[in-house]
C-alpha atoms as a PDB file:
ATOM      1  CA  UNK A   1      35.049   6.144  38.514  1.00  0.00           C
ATOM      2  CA  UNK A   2      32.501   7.963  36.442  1.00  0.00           C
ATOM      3  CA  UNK A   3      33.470  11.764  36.029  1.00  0.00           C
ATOM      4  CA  UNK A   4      30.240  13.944  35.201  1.00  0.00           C
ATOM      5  CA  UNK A   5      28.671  17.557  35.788  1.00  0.00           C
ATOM      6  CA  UNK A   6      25.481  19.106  36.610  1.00  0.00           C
ATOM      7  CA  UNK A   7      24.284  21.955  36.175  1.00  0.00           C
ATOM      8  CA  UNK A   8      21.337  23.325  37.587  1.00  0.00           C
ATOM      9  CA  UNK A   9      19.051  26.492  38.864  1.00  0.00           C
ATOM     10  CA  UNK A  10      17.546  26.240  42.289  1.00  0.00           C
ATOM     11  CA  UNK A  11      15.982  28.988  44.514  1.00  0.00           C
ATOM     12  CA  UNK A  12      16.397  30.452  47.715  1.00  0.00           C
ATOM     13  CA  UNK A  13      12.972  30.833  49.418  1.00  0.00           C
ATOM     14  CA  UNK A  14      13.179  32.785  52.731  1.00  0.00           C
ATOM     15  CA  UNK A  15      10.673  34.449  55.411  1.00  0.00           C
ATOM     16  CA  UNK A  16      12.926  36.191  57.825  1.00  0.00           C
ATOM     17  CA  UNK A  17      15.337  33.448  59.247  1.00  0.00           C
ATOM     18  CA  UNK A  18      13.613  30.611  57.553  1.00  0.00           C
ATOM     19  CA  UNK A  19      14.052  28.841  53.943  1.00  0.00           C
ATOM     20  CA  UNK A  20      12.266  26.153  52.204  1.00  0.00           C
ATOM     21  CA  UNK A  21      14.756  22.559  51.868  1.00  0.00           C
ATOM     22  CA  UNK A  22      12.973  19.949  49.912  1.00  0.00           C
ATOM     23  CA  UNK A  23      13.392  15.757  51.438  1.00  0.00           C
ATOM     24  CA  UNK A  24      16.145  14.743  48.612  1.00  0.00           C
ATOM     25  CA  UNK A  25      15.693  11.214  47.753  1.00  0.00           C
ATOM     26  CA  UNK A  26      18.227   9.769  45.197  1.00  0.00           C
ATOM     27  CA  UNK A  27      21.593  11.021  43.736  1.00  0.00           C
ATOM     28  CA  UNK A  28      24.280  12.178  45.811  1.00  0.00           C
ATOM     29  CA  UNK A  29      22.102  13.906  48.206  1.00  0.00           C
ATOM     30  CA  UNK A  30      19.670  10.957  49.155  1.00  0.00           C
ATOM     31  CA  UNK A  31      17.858  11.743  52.375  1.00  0.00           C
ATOM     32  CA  UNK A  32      19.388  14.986  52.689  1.00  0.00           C
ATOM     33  CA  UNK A  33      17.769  18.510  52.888  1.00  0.00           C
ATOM     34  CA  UNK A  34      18.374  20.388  50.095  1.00  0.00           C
ATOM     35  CA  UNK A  35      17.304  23.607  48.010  1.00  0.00           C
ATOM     36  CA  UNK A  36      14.495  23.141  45.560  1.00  0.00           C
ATOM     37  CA  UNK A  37      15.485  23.568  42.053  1.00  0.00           C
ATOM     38  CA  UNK A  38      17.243  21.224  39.187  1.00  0.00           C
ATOM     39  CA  UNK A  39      18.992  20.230  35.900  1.00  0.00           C
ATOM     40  CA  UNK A  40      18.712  22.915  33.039  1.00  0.00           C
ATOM     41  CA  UNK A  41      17.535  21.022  30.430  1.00  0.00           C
ATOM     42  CA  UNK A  42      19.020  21.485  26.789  1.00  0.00           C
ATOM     43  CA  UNK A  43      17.543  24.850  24.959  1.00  0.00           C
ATOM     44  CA  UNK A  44      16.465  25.709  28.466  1.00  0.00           C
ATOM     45  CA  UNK A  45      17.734  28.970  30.294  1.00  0.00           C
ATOM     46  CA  UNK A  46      18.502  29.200  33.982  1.00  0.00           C
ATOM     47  CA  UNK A  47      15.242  31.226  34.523  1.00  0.00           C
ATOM     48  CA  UNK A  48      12.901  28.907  32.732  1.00  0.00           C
ATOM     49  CA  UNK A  49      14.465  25.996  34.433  1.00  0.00           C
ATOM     50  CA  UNK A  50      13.946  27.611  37.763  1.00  0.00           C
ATOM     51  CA  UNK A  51      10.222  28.035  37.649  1.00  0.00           C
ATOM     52  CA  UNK A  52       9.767  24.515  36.042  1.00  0.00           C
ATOM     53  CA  UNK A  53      11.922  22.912  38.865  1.00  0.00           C
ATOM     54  CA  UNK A  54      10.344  25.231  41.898  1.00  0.00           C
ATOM     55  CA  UNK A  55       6.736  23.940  40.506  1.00  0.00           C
ATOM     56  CA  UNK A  56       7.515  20.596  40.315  1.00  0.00           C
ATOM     57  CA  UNK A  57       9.231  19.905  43.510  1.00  0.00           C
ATOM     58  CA  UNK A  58       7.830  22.795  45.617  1.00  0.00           C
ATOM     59  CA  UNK A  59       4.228  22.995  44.086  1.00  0.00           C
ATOM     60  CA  UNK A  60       4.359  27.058  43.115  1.00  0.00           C
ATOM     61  CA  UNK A  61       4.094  29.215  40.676  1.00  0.00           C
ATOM     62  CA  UNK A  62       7.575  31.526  40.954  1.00  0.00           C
ATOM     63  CA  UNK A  63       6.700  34.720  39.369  1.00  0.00           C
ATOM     64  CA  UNK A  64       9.107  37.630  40.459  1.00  0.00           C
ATOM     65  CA  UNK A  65      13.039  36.386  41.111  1.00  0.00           C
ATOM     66  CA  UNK A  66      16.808  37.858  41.525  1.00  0.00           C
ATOM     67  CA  UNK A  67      19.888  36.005  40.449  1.00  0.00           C
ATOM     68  CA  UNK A  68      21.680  36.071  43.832  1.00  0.00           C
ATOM     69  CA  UNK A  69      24.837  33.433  43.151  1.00  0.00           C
ATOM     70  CA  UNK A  70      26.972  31.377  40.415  1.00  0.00           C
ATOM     71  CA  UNK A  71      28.737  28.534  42.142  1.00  0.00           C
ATOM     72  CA  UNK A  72      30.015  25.036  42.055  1.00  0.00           C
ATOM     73  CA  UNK A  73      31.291  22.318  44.083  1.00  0.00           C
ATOM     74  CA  UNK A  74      33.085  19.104  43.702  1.00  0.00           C
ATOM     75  CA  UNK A  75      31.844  16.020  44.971  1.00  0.00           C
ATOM     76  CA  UNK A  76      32.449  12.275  45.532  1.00  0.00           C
ATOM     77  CA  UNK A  77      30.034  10.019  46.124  1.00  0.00           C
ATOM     78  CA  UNK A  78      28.681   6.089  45.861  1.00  0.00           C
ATOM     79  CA  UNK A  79      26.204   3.674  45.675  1.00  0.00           C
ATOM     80  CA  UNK A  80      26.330   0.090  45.830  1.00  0.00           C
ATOM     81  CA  UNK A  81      28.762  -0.306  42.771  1.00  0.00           C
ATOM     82  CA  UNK A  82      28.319   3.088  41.358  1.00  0.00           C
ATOM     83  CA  UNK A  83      31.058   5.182  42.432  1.00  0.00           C
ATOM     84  CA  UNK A  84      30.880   9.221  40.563  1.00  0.00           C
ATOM     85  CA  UNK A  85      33.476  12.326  40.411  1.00  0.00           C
ATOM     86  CA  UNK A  86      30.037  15.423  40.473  1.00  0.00           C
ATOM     87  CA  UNK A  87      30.999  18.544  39.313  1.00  0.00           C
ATOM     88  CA  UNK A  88      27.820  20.388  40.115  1.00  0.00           C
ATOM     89  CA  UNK A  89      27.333  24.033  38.902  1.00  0.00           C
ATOM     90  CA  UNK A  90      24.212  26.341  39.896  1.00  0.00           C
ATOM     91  CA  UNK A  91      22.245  29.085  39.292  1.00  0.00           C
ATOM     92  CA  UNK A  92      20.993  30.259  42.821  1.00  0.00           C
ATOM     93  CA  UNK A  93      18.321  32.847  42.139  1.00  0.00           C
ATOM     94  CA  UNK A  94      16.122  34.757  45.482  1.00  0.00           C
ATOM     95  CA  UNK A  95      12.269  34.377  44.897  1.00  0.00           C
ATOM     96  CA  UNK A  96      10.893  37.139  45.395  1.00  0.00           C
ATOM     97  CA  UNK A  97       7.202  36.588  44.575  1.00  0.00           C
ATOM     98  CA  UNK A  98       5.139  32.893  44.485  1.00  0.00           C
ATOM     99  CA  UNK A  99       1.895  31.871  44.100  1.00  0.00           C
ATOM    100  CA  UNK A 100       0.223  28.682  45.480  1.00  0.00           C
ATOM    101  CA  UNK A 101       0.987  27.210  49.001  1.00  0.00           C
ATOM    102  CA  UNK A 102       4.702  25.365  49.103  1.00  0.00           C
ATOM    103  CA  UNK A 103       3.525  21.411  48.857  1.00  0.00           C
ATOM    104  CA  UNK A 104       4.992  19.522  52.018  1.00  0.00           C
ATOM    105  CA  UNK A 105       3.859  16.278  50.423  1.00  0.00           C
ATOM    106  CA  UNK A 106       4.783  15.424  46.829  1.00  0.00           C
ATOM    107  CA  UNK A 107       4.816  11.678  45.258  1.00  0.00           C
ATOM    108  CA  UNK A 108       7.677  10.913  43.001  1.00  0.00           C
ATOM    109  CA  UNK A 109       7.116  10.458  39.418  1.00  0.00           C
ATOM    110  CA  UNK A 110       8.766  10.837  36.122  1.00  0.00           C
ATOM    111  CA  UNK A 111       8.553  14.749  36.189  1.00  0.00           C
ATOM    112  CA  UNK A 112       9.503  14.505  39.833  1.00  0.00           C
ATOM    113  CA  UNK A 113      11.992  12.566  40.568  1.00  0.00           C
ATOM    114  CA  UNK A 114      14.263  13.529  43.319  1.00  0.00           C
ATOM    115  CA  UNK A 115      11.540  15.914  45.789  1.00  0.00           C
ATOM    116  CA  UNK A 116       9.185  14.260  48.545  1.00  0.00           C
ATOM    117  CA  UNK A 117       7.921  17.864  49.046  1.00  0.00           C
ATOM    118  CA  UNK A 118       9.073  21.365  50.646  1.00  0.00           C
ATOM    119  CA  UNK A 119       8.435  22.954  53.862  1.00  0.00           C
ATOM    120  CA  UNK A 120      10.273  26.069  55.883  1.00  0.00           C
ATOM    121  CA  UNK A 121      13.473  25.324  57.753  1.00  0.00           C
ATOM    122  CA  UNK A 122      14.856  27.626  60.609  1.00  0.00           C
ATOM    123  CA  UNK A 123      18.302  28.781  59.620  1.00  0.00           C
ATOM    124  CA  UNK A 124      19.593  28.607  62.789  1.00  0.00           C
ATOM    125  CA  UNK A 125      18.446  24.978  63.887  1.00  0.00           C
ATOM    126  CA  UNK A 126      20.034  23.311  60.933  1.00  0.00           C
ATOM    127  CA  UNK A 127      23.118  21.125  60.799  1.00  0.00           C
ATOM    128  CA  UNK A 128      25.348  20.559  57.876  1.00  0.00           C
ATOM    129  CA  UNK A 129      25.200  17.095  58.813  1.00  0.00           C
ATOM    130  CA  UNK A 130      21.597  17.180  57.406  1.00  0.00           C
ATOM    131  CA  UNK A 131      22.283  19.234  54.106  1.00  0.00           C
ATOM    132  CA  UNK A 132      23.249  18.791  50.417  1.00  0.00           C
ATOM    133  CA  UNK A 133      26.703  20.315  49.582  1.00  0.00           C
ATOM    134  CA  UNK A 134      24.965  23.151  47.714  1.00  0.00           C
ATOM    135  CA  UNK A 135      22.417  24.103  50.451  1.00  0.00           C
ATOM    136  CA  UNK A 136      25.289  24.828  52.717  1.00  0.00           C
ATOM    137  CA  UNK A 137      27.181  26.818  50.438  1.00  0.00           C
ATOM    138  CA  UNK A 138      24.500  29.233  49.719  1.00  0.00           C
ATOM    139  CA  UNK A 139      22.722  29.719  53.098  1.00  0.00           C
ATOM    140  CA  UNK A 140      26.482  30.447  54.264  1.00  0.00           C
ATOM    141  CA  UNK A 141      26.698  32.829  51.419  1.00  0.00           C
ATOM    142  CA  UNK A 142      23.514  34.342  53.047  1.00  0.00           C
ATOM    143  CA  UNK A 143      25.649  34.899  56.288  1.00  0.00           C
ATOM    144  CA  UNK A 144      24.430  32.552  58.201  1.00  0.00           C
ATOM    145  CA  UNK A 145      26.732  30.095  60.268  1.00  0.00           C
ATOM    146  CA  UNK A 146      26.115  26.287  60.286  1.00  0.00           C
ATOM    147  CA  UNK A 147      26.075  23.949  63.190  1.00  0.00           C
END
């Protein structure tokens, strides 16, 4: 089994008891809701990878953030023949401040790869069953409880 770790920024977009989830296609967290956000590229710091990520999967321009959380979590996970040990690390930073409208429709390409577009999710109708690993870890951190 293939042992490997990510390690990413993502963003925590909220309006009272809503956030923003983008449709996850491919990885570990195919057809899953999960936060917008993504791989730190090499030479890249959390910050800079943040607003990349947030304009390519959500479709805005992030212009005023707070760190909120470091964390990690351990995963398992297949596909066909692929079998992977994730060790996946993030960044997990409040935006504060956007421009733009959040994109509910985005087309994959090779820049986005992994986000069919973003919309706002009420906090209290979602079920883990419908969430990436990470998305439930920080909207519990937020003190919310999860069906």
């Amino acid at each position: 089994m293939k042992k490997s770790k990510h390690i990413g920024a993502y963003g925590l977009i909220l309006d009272k008891d809503k956030i923003v989830l983008i449709n996850k296609v491919g990885g570990p967290y195919n057809g899953k809701l999960d936060l917008p956000g993504g791989t730190i590229e090499f030479g890249e710091t959390p910050e800079h990878a943040l607003v990349r990520e947030l304009e390519e999967e959500v479709g805005i321009k992030v212009t005023d953030f707070t760190l909120f959380d470091g964390n990690s979590i351990y995963k398992e996970w297949s596909y066909k023949d692929y079998e992977e040990q994730l060790h996946h690390l993030g960044f997990f930073y409040k935006i504060n401040k956007y421009e733009n409208e959040i994109q509910s429709n985005i087309t994959i390409t090779e820049v986005n790869d992994d986000s069919l577009g973003a919309q706002f999710y009420n906090i209290n109708e979602l079920s883990k069953d419908n969430l990436s690993d990470i998305a439930i870890l920080e909207i519990e951190k937020l003190g919310y409880k999860l069906k």
